[in-house]
C-alpha atoms as a PDB file:
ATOM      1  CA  UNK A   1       4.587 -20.623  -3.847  1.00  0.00           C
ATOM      2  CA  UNK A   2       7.062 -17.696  -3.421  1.00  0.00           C
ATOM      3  CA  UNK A   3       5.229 -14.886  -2.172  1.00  0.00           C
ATOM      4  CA  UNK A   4       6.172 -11.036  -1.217  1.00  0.00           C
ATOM      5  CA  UNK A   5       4.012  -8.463   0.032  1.00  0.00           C
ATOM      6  CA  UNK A   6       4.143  -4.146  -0.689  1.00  0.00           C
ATOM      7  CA  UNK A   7       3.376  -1.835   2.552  1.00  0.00           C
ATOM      8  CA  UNK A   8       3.048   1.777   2.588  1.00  0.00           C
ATOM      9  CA  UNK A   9       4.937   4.003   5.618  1.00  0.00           C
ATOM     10  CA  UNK A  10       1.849   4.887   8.445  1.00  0.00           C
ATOM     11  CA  UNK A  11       2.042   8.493   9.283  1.00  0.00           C
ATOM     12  CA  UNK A  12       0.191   8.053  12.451  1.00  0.00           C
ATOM     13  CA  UNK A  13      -0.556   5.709  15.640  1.00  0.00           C
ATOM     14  CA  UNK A  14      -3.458   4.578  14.452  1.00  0.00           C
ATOM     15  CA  UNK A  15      -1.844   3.622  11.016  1.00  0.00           C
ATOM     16  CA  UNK A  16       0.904   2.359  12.664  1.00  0.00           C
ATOM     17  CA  UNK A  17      -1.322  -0.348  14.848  1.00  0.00           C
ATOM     18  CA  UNK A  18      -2.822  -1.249  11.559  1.00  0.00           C
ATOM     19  CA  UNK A  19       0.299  -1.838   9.868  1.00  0.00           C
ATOM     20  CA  UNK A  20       1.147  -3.884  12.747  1.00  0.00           C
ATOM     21  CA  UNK A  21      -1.503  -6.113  12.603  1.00  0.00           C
ATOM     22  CA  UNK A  22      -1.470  -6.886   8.984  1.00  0.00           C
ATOM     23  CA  UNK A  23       2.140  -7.627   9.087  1.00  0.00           C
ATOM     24  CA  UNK A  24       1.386 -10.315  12.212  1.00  0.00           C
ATOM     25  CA  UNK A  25      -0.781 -11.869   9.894  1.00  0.00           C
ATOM     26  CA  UNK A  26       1.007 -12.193   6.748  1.00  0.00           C
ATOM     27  CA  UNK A  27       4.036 -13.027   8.067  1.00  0.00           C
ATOM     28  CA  UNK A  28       2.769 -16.078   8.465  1.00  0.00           C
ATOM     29  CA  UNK A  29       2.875 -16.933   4.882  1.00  0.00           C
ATOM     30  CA  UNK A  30       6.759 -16.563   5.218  1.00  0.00           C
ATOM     31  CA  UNK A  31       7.388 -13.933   2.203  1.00  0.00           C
ATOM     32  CA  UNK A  32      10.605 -13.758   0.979  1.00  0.00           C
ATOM     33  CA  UNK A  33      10.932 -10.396   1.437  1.00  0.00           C
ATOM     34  CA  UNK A  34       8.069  -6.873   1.624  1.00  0.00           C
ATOM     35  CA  UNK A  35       8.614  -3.547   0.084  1.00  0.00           C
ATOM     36  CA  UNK A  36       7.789  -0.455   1.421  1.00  0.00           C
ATOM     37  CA  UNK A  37       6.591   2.881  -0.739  1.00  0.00           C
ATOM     38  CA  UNK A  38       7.961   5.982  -1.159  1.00  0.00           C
ATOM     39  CA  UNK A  39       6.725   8.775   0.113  1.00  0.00           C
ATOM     40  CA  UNK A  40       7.743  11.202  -2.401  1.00  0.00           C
ATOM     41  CA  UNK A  41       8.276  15.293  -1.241  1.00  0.00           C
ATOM     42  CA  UNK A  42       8.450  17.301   2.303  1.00  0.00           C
ATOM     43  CA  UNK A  43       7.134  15.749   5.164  1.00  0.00           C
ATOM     44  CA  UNK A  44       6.680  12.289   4.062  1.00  0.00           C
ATOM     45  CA  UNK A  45       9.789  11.643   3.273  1.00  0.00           C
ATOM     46  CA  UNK A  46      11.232  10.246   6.592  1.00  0.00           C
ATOM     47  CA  UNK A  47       8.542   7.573   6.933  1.00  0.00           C
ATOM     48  CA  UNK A  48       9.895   4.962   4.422  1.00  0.00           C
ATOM     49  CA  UNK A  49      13.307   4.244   6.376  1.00  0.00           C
ATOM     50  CA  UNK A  50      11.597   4.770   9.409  1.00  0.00           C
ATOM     51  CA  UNK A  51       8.905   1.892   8.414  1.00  0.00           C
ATOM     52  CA  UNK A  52      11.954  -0.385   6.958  1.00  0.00           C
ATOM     53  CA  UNK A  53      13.964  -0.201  10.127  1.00  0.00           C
ATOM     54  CA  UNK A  54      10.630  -1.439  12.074  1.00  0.00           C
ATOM     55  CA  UNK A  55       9.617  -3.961   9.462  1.00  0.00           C
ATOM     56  CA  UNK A  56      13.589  -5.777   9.949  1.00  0.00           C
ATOM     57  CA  UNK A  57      14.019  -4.952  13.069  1.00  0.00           C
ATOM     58  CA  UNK A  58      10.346  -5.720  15.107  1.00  0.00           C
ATOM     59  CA  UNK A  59       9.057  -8.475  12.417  1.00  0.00           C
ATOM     60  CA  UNK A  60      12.985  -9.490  11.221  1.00  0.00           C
ATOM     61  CA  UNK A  61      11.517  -8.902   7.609  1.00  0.00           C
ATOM     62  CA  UNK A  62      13.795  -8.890   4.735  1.00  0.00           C
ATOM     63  CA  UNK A  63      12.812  -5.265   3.750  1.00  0.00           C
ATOM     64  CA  UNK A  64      13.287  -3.604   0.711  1.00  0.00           C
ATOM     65  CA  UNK A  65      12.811   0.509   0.392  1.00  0.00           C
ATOM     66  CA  UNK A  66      11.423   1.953  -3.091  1.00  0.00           C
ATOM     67  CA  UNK A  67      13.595   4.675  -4.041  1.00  0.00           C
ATOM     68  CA  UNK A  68      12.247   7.001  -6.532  1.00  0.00           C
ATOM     69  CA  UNK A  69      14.841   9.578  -8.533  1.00  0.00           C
ATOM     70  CA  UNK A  70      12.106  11.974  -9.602  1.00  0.00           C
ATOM     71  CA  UNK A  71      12.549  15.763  -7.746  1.00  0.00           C
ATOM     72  CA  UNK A  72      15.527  14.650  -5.561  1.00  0.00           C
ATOM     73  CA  UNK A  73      19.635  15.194  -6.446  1.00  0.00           C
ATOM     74  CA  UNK A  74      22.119  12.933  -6.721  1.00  0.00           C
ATOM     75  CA  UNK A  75      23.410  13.806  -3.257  1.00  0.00           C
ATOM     76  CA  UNK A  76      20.114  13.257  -1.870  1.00  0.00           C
ATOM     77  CA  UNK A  77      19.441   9.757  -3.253  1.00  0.00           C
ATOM     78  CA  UNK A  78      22.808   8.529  -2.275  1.00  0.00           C
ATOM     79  CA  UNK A  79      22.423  10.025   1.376  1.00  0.00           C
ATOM     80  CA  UNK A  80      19.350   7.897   1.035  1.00  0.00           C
ATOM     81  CA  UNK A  81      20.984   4.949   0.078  1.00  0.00           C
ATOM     82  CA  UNK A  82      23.906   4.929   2.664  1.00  0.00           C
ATOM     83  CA  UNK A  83      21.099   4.599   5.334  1.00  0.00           C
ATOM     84  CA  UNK A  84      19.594   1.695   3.671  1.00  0.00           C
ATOM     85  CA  UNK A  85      22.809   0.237   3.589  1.00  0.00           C
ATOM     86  CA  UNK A  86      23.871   1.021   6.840  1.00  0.00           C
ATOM     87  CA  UNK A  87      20.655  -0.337   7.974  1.00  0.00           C
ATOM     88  CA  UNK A  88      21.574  -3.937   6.547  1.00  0.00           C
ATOM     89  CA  UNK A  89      18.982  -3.915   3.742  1.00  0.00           C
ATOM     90  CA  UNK A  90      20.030  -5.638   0.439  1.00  0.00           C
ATOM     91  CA  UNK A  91      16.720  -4.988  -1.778  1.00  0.00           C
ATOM     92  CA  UNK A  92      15.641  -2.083  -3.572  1.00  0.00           C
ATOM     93  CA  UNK A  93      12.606  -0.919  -5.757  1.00  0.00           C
ATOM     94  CA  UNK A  94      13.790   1.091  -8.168  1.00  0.00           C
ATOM     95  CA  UNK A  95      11.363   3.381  -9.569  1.00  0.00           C
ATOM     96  CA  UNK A  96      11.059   6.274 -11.504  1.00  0.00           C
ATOM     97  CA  UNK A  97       8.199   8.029  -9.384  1.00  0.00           C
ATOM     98  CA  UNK A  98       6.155  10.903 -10.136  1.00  0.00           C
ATOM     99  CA  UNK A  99       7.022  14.617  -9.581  1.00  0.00           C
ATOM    100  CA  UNK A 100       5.984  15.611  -5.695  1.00  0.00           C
ATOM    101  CA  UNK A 101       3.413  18.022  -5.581  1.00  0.00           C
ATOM    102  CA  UNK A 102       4.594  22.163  -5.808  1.00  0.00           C
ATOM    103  CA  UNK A 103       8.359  20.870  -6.592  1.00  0.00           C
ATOM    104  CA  UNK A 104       9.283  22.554 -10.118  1.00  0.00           C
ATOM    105  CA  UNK A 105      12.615  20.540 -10.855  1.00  0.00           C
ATOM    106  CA  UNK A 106      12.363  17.088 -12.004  1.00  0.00           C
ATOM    107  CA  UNK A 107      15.670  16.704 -10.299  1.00  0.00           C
ATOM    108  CA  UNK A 108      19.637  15.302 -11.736  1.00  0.00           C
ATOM    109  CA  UNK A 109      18.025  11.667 -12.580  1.00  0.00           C
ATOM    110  CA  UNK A 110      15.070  11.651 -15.282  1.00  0.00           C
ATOM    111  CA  UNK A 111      14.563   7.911 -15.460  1.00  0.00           C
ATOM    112  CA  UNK A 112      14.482   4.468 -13.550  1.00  0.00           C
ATOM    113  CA  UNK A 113      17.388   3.108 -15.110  1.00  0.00           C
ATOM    114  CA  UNK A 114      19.835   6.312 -14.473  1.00  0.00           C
ATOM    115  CA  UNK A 115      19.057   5.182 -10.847  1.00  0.00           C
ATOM    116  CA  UNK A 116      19.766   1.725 -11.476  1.00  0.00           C
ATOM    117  CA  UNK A 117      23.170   2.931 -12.923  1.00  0.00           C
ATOM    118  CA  UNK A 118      23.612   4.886  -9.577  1.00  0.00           C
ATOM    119  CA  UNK A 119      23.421   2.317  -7.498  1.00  0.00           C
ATOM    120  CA  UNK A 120      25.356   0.036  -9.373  1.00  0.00           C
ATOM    121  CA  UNK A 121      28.058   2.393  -9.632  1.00  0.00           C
ATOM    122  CA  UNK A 122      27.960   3.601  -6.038  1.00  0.00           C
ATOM    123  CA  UNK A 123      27.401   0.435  -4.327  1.00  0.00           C
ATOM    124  CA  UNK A 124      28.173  -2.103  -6.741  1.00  0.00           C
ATOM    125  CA  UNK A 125      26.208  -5.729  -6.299  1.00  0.00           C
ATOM    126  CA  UNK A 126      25.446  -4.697  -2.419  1.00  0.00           C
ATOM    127  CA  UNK A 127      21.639  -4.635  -3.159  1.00  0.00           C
ATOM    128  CA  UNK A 128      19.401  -6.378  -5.408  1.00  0.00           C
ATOM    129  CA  UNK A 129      17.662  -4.253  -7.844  1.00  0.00           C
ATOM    130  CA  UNK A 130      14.223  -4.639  -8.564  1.00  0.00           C
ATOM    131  CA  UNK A 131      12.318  -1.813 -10.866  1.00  0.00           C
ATOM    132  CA  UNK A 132       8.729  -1.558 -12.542  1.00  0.00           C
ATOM    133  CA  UNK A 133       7.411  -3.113 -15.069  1.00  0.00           C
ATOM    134  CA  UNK A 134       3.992  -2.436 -17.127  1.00  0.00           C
ATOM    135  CA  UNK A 135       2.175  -4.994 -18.903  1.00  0.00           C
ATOM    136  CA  UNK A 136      -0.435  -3.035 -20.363  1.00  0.00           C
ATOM    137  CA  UNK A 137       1.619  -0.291 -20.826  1.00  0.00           C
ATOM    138  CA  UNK A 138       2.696   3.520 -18.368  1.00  0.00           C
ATOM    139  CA  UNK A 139      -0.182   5.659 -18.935  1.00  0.00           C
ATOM    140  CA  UNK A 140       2.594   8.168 -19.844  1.00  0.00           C
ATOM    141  CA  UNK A 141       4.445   6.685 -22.705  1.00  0.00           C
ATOM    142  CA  UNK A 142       4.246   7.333 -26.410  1.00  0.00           C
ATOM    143  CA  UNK A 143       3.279   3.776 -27.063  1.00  0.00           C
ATOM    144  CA  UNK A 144       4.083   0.241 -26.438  1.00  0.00           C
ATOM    145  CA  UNK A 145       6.882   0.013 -28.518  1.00  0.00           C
ATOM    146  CA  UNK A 146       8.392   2.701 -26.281  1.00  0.00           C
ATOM    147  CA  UNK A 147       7.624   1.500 -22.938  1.00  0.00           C
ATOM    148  CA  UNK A 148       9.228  -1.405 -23.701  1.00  0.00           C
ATOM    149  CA  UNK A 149      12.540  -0.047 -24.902  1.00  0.00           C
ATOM    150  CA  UNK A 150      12.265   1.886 -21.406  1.00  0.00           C
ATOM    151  CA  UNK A 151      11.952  -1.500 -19.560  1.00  0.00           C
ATOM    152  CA  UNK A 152      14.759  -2.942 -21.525  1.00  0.00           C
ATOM    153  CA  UNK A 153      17.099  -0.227 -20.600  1.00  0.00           C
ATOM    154  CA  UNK A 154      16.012  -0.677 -17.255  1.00  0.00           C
ATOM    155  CA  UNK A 155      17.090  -4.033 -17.035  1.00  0.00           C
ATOM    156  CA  UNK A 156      20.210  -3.430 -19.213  1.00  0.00           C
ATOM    157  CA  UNK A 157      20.860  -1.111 -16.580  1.00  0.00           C
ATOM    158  CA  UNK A 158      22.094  -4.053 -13.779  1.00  0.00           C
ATOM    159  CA  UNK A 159      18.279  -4.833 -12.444  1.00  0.00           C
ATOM    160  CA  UNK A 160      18.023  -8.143 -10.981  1.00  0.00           C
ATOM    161  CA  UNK A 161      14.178  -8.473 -11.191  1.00  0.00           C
ATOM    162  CA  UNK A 162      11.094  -6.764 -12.276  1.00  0.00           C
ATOM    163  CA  UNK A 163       7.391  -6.302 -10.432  1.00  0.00           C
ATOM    164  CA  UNK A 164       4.462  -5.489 -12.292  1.00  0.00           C
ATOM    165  CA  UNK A 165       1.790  -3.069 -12.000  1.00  0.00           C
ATOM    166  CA  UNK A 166      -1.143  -5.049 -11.340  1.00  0.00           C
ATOM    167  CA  UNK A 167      -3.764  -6.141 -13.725  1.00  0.00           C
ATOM    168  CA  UNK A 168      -6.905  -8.670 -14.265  1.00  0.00           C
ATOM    169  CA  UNK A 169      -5.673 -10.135 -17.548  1.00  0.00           C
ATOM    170  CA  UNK A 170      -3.104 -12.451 -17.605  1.00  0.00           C
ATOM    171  CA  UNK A 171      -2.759 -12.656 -21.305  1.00  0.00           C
ATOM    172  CA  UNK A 172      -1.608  -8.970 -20.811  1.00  0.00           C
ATOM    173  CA  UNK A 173       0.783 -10.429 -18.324  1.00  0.00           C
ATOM    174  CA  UNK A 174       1.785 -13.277 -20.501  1.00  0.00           C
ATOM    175  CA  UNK A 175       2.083 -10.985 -23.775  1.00  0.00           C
ATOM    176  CA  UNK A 176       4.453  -9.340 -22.149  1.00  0.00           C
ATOM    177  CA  UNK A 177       7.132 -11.135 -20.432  1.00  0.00           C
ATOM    178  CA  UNK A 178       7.409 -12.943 -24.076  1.00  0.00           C
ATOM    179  CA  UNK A 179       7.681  -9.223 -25.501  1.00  0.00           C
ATOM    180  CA  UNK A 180      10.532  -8.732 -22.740  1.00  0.00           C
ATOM    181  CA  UNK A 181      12.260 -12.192 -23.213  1.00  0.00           C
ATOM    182  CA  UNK A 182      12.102 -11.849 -27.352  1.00  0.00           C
ATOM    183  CA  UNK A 183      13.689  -8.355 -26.712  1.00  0.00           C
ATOM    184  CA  UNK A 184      16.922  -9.921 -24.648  1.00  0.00           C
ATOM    185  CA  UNK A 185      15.580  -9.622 -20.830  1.00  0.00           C
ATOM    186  CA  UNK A 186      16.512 -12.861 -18.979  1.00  0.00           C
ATOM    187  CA  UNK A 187      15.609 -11.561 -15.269  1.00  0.00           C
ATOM    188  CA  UNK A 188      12.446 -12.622 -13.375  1.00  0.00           C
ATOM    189  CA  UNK A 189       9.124 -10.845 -14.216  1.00  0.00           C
ATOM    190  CA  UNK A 190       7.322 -11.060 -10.924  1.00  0.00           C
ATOM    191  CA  UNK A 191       3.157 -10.480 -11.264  1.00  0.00           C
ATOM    192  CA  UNK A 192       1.793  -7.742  -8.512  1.00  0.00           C
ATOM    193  CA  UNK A 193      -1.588  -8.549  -7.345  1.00  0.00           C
ATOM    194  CA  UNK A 194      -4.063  -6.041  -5.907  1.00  0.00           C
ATOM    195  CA  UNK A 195      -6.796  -7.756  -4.218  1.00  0.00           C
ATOM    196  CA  UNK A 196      -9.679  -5.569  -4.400  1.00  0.00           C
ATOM    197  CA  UNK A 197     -12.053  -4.684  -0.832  1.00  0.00           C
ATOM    198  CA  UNK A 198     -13.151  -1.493  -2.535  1.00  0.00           C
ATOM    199  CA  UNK A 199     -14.689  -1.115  -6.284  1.00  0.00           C
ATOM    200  CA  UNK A 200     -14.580   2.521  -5.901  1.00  0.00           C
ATOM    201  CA  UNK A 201     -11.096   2.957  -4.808  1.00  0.00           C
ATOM    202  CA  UNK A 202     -10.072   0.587  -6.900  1.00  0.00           C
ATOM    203  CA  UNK A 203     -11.458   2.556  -9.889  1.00  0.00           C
ATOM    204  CA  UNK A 204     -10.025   5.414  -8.673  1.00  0.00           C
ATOM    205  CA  UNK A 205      -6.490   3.857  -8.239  1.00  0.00           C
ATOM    206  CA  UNK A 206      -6.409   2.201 -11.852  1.00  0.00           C
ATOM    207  CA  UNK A 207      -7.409   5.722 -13.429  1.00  0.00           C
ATOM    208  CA  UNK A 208      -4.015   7.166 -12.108  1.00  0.00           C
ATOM    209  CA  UNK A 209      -1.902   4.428 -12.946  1.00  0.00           C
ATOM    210  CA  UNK A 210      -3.290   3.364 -15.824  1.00  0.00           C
ATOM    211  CA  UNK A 211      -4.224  -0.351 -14.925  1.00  0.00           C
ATOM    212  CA  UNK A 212      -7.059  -1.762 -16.943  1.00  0.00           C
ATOM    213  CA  UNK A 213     -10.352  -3.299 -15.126  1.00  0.00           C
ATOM    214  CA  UNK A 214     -11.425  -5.219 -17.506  1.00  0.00           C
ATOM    215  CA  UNK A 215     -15.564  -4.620 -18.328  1.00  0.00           C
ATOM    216  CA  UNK A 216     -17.206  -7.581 -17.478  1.00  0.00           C
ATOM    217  CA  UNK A 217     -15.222  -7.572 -13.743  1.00  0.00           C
ATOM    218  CA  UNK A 218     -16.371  -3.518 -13.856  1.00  0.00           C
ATOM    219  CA  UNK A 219     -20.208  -4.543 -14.375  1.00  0.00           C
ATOM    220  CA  UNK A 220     -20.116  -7.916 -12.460  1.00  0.00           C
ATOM    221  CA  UNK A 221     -18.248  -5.713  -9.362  1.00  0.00           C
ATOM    222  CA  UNK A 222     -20.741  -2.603  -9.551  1.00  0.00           C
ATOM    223  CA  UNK A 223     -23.806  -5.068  -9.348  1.00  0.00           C
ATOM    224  CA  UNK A 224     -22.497  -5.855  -5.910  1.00  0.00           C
ATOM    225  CA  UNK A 225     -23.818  -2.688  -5.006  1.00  0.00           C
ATOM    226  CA  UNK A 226     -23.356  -2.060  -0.784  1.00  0.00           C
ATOM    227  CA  UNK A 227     -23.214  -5.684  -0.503  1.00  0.00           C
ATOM    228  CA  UNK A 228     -19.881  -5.009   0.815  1.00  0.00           C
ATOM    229  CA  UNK A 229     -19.341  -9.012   1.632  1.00  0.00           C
ATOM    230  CA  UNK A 230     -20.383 -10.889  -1.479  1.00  0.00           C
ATOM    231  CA  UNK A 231     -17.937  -8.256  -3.311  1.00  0.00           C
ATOM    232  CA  UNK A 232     -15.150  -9.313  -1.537  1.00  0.00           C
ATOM    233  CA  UNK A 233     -15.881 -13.106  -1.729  1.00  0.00           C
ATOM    234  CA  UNK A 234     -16.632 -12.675  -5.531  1.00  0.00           C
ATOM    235  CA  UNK A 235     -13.333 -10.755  -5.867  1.00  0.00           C
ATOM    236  CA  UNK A 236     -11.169 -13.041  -3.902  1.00  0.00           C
ATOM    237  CA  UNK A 237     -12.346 -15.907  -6.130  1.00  0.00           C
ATOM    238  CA  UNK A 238     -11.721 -13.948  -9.245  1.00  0.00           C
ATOM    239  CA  UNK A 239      -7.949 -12.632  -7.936  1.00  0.00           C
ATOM    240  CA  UNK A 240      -7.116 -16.362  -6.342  1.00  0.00           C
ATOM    241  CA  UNK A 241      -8.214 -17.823 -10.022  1.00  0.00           C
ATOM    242  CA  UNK A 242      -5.941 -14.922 -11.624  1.00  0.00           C
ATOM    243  CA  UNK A 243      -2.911 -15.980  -9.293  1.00  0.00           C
ATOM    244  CA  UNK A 244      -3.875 -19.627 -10.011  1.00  0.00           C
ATOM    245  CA  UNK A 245      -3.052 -19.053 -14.378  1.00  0.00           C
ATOM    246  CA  UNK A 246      -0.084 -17.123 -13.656  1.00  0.00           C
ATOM    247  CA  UNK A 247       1.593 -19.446 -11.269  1.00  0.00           C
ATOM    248  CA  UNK A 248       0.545 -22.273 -13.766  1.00  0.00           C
ATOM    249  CA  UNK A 249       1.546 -20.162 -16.532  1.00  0.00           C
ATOM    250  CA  UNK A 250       5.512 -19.744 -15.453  1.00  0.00           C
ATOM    251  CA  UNK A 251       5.390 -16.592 -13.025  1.00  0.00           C
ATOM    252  CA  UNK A 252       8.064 -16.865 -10.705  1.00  0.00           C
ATOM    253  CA  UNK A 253       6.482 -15.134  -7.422  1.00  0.00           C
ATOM    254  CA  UNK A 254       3.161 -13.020  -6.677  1.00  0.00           C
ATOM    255  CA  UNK A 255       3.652  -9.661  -5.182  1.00  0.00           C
ATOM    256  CA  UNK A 256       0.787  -8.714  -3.199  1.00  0.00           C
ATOM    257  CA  UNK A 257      -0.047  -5.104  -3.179  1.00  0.00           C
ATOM    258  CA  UNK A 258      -1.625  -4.906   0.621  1.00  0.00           C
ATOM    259  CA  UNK A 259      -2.711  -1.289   0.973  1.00  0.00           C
ATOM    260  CA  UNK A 260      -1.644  -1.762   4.771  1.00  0.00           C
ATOM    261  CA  UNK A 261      -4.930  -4.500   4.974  1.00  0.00           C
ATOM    262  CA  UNK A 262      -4.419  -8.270   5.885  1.00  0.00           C
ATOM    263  CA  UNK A 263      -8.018  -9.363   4.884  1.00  0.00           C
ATOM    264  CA  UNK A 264      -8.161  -8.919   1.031  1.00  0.00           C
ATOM    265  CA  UNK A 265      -4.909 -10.944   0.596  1.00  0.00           C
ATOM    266  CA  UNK A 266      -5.646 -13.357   3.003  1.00  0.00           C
ATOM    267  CA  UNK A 267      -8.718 -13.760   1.112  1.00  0.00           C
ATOM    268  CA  UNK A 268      -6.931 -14.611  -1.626  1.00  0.00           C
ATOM    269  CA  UNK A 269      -4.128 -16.445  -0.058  1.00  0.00           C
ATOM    270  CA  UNK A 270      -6.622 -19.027   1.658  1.00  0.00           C
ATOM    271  CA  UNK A 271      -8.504 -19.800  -1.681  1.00  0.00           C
ATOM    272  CA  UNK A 272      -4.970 -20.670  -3.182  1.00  0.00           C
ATOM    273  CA  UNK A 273      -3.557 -23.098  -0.454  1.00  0.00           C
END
C-alpha cells in the first residue's frame, strides 16, 4: 500500500514539537514522499521552505512544497522555485490557490496549469508535477463540465500526477477518474483522505472547499455528541472502509491529509494493516 502524507508549516515552538511528533510516528509507515502547504501572503510565506528543508533534512523525507500562482509574479514563483531546487527537492504540488487576504492583484499566473507550464519551461523534467484534482467538483466553477476541462488542461500541461480533494463517496471518486481517463488523462489519480477527530471542524473545512459530507455520516457523526472517543473509533472505521474500496477499486496511493496530528491517521492506518 503506497502511502503519502500532507503537513502544514508550524509557525511556532509549540507547533513545531507537534509537527515533530507526528512525523516520528508516521514515518514509520515509510511514505513515499509528504507535502507541505502553502502559506499564501505576508508573513507566512517563509514557513513552507523552511518546514521542507526540516522535513528532508531532520526526517530525510522526500518532500514536496505546494506552490500556489495566485497573488505572486512570475519572478517571485521562480525565486521560489530555485530554492526548492537548490534544496534537492524533486516534487511539487501545483496548485492554483486562493487570493491572500488584503492583496488586490490576482498576480501574472491565473491558473494551475500556467504554473505547470512554468515549471516545465523553466526547469524542464527536474521535478515531478503533481496538481489538484476535484471529484465532486471546485466550489468555484461554472459546472462539471468545466472543471473538468480545467483538470484536463492541467494535465495537458506536463503534470505527472493528480491528488484529490478529499471526500466520503467513492463512487464520486470512481465517477471521476473514468470522466478523466474517457477525456484523454493517462496520469495517476491519487485519493486524499481526511480522517476526521473533529465533526465541527470538519464541517467547517468542507464548507470552504466544497467537499461533500455525505448525510447519513453528518447525522450518524452529530449523534456522537461530546463522546469525543466513540466519534473517532466510528470515524476511523468508516475512513479505513473508504480507503479499503478505493484501494480495491484501482487507486494507485492514499494521500493522507494529517492536519499536523498522528492519531486520526494512525487510526485509520492500523484498521487497514
Amino acid at each position: 500500500m503506497a502511502l503519502s502524507f500532507e503537513f502544514f508549516p508550524p509557525k511556532t515552538d509549540e507547533q513545531r514539537q507537534q509537527l515533530d511528533r507526528t512525523v516520528a510516528k508516521l514515518k514509520a509507515f515509510s511514505p513515499r514522499f509528504v507535502s507541505v502547504t502553502f502559506g499564501a501572503g505576508g508573513s507566512t510565506l517563509s514557513y513552507t521552505p523552511e518546514t521542507v528543508r526540516h522535513l528532508r533534512e531532520v526526517h530525510g523525507l522526500d518532500t514536496a512544497p505546494h506552490l500556489s500562482c495566485m497573488g505572486g509574479t512570475r519572478a517571485e514563483l521562480l525565486e521560489l522555485l530555485e530554492r526548492y531546487h537548490a534544496m534537492g527537492c524533486t516534487r511539487l504540488i501545483a496548485l492554483r490557490g486562493d487570493l491572500p487576504s488584503g492583496m488586490g492583484s490576482l498576480g501574472e499566473l491565473r491558473h494551475a496549469a500556467d504554473l505547470v507550464r512554468l515549471v516545465r519551461e523553466a526547469f524542464g523534467d527536474a521535478f515531478h508535477i503533481e496538481v489538484g484534482a476535484y471529484p465532486e467538483v471546485h466550489p468555484q466553477a461554472e459546472d462539471a463540465v468545466a472543471d473538468l476541462g480545467h483538470f484536463v488542461a492541467k494535465m495537458a500541461a506536463g503534470a505527472d500526477g493528480a491528488i484529490t480533494q478529499y471526500f466520503y463517496n467513492a463512487d464520486a471518486y470512481f465517477r471521476f477518474v473514468d470522466a478523466a481517463r474517457a477525456a484523454g488523462v493517462t496520469q495517476p489519480i491519487v485519493p486524499g483522505i481526511m480522517p476526521i477527530s473533529n465533526f465541527t471542524q470538519l464541517r467547517r473545512f468542507s464548507e470552504s472547499c466544497g467537499a461533500e459530507i455525505p448525510r447519513w455520516l453528518g447525522k450518524r457523526l452529530s449523534a456522537f455528541g461530546d463522546d469525543v472517543e466513540g466519534l473517532r473509533a466510528y470515524a476511523a472505521d468508516v475512513v479505513a472502509a473508504l480507503c479499503r474500496r478505493l484501494l480495491e477499486g484501482g487507486a494507485p496511493e492514499l494521500h493522507f491529509y494529517t492536519l499536523n496530528l498522528a492519531r486520526p491517521t494512525l487510526a485509520v492506518l492500523e484498521r487497514l494493516r
